[in-house]
Protein backbone atom coordinates (compact mmCIF):
# COMPACT_ATOMS: atom_id res chain seq x y z
CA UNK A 1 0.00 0.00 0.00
CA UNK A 2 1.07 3.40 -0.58
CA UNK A 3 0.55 5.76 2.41
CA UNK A 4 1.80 8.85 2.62
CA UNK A 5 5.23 9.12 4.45
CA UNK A 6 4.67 11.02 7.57
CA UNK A 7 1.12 9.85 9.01
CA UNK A 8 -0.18 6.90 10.03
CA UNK A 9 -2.56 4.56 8.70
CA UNK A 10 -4.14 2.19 11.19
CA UNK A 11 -7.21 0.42 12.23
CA UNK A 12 -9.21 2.75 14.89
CA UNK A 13 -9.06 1.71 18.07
CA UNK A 14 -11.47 3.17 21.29
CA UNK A 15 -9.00 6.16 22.04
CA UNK A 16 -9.97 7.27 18.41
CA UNK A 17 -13.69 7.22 18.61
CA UNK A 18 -13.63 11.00 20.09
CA UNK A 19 -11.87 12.42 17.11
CA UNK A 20 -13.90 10.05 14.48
CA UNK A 21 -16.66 11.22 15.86
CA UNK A 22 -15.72 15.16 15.29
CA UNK A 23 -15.09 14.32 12.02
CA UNK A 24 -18.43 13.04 11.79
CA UNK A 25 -20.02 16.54 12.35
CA UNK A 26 -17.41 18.39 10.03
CA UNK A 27 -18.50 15.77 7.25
CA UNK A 28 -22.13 16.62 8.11
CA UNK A 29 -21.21 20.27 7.89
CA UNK A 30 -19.92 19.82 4.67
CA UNK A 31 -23.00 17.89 3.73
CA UNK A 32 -24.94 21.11 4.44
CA UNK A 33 -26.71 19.04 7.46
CA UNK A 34 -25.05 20.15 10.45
CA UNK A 35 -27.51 19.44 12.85
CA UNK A 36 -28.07 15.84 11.40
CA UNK A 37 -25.72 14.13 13.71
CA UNK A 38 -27.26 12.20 16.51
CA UNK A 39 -24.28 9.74 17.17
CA UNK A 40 -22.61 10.05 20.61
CA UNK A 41 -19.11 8.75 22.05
CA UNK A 42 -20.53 5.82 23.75
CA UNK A 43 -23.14 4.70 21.06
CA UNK A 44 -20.16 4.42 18.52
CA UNK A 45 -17.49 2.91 20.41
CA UNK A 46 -20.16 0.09 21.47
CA UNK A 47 -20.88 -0.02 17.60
CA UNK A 48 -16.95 -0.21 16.90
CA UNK A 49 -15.71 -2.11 19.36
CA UNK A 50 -18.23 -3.97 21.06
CA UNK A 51 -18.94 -7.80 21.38
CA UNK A 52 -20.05 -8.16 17.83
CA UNK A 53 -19.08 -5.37 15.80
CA UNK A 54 -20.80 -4.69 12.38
CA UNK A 55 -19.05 -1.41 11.57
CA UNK A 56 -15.27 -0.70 10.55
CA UNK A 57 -12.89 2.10 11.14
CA UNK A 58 -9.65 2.75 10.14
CA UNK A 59 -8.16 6.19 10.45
CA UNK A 60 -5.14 8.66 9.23
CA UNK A 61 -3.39 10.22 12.05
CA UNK A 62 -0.67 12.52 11.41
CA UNK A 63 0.82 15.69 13.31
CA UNK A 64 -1.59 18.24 14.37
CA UNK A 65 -0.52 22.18 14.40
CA UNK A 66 0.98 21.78 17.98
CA UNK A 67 3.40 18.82 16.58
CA UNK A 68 1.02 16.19 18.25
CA UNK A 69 -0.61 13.32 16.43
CA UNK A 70 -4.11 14.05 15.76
CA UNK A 71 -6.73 11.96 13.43
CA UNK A 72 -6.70 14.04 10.07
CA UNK A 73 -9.35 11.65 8.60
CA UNK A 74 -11.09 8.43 8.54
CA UNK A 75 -13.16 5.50 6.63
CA UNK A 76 -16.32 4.53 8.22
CA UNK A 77 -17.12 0.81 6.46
CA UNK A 78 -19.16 -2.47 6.63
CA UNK A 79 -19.33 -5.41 4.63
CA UNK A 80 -22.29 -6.15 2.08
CA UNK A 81 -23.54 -9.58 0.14
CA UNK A 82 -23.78 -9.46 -3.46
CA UNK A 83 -26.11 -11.95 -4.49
CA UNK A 84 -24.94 -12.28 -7.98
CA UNK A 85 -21.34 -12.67 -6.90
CA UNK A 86 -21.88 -14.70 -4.17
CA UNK A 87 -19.21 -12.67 -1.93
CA UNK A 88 -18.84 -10.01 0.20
CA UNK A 89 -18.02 -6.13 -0.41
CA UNK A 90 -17.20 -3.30 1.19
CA UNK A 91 -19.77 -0.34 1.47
CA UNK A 92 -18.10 2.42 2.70
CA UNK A 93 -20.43 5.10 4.66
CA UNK A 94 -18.07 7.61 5.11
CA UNK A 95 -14.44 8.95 3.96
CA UNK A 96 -13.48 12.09 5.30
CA UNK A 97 -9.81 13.94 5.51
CA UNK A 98 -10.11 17.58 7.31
CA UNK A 99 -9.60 20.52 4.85
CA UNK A 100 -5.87 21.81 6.08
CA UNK A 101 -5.19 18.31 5.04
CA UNK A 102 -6.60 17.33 1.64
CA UNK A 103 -4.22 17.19 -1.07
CA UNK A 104 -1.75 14.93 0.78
CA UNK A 105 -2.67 11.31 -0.35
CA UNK A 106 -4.77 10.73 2.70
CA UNK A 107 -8.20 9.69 1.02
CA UNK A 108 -6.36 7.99 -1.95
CA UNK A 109 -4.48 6.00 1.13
CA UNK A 110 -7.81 5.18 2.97
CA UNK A 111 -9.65 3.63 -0.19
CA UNK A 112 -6.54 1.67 -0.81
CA UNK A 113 -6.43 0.24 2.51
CA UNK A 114 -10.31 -0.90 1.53
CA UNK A 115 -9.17 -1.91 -1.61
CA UNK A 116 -6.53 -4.27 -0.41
CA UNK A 117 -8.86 -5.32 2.30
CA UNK A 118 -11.26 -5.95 -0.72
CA UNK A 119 -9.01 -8.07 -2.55
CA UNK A 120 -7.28 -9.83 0.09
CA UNK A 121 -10.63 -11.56 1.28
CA UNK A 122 -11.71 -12.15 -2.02
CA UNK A 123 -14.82 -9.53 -2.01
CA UNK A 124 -16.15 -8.18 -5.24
CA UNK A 125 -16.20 -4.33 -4.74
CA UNK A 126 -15.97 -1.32 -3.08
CA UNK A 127 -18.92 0.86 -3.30
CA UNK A 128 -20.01 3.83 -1.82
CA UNK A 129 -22.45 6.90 -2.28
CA UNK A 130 -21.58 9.92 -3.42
CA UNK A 131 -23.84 13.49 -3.35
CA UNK A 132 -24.52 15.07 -6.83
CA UNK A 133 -23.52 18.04 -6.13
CA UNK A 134 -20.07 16.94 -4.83
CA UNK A 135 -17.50 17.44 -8.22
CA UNK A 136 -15.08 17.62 -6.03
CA UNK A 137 -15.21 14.03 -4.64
CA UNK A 138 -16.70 12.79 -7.73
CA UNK A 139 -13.60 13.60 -10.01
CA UNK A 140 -11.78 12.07 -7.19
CA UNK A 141 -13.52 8.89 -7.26
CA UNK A 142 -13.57 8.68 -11.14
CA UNK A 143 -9.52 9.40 -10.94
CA UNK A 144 -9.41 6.41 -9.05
CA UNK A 145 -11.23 4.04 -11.50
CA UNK A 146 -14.59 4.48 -9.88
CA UNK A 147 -17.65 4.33 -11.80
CA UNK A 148 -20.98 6.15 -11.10
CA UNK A 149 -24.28 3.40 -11.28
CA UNK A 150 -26.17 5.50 -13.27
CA UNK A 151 -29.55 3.08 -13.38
CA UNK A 152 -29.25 2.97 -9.73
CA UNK A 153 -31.06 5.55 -7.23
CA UNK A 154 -30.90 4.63 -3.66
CA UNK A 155 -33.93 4.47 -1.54
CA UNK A 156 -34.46 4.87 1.90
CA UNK A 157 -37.16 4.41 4.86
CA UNK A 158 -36.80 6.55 7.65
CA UNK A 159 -37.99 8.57 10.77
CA UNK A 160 -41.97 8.73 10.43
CA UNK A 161 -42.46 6.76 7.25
CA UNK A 162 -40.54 3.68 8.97
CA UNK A 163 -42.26 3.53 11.98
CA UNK A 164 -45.46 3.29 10.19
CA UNK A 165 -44.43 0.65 8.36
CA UNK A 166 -42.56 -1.14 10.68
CA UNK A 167 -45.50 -0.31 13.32
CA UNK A 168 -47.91 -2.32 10.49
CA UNK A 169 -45.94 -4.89 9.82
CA UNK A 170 -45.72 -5.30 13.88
CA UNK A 171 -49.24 -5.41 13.85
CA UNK A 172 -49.95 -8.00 11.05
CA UNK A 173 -47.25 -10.43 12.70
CA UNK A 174 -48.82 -10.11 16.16
């Protein structure tokens, strides 16, 4: 893997889940929904590091302004069944790298840490979502070999709308 020569690529451990989860709200920031994060210290280390973890983290840690090591960004991940291939994948829910240090390698050197991860245990892709309006990212991606699923639109059930349904379903089962 190539990773750029000063920081620090690593698996997160529970120290890290402070800083991950600061990065969390910047990404939301940047996602123009600030006040979206409902996540807390203790509800993502259990996630992370609990008895049966379903969630990934690896992170980027490199000097901080004061010459200390401080997590400059991070890949949030799970694995994902493709029926078709009959293997695993990686979706990756978030990739961030703070702003002072973008341009470094650091996002290139988290998706090829998934990417050897990937092909290592013999999973069929890497996949992840990307907002429209993001060119930035998206040119990124594309630079890397990544390829937009254009017949694809992503659905989701949420808030009020899933506890109807899942309230219904309840019901009919009961």
């Amino acid at each position: 893997m190539s990773s750029p020569s000063v920081a620090t690529l690593r698996h997160a451990d529970p120290s890290d889940v402070p800083a991950i989860l600061e990065l969390i709200h910047e990404l939301a920031a940047y996602e123009r929904e600030p006040d979206a994060v409902k996540n807390t210290v203790e509800s993502l280390t259990g996630q992370l590091f609990g008895d049966h973890p379903a969630i990934f983290a690896h992170v980027l840690e490199d000097a901080g302004s004061d010459g200390s090591p401080r997590v400059m960004g991070f890949a949030l991940w799970f694995l994902n069944y493709s029926t078709w291939e009959g293997t695993h994948g990686i979706y990756l829910e978030d990739l961030y790298v703070r702003p002072e240090a973008r341009g470094r390698g650091y996002g290139k050197a988290l998706l090829e840490e998934l990417a050897r991860i990937a092909v290592e245990r013999g999973y069929a892709r890497v996949e992840w979502a990307v907002l429209k309006w993001n060119e930035p990212s998206i040119g990124f991606y594309r630079s890397l070999g990544a390829v937009p699923l254009e017949e694809w639109d992503t659905f989701r059930l949420t808030g009020d709308a899933l506890a109807r349904f899942g309230a219904a379903a309840l019901g009919e089962a009961g």
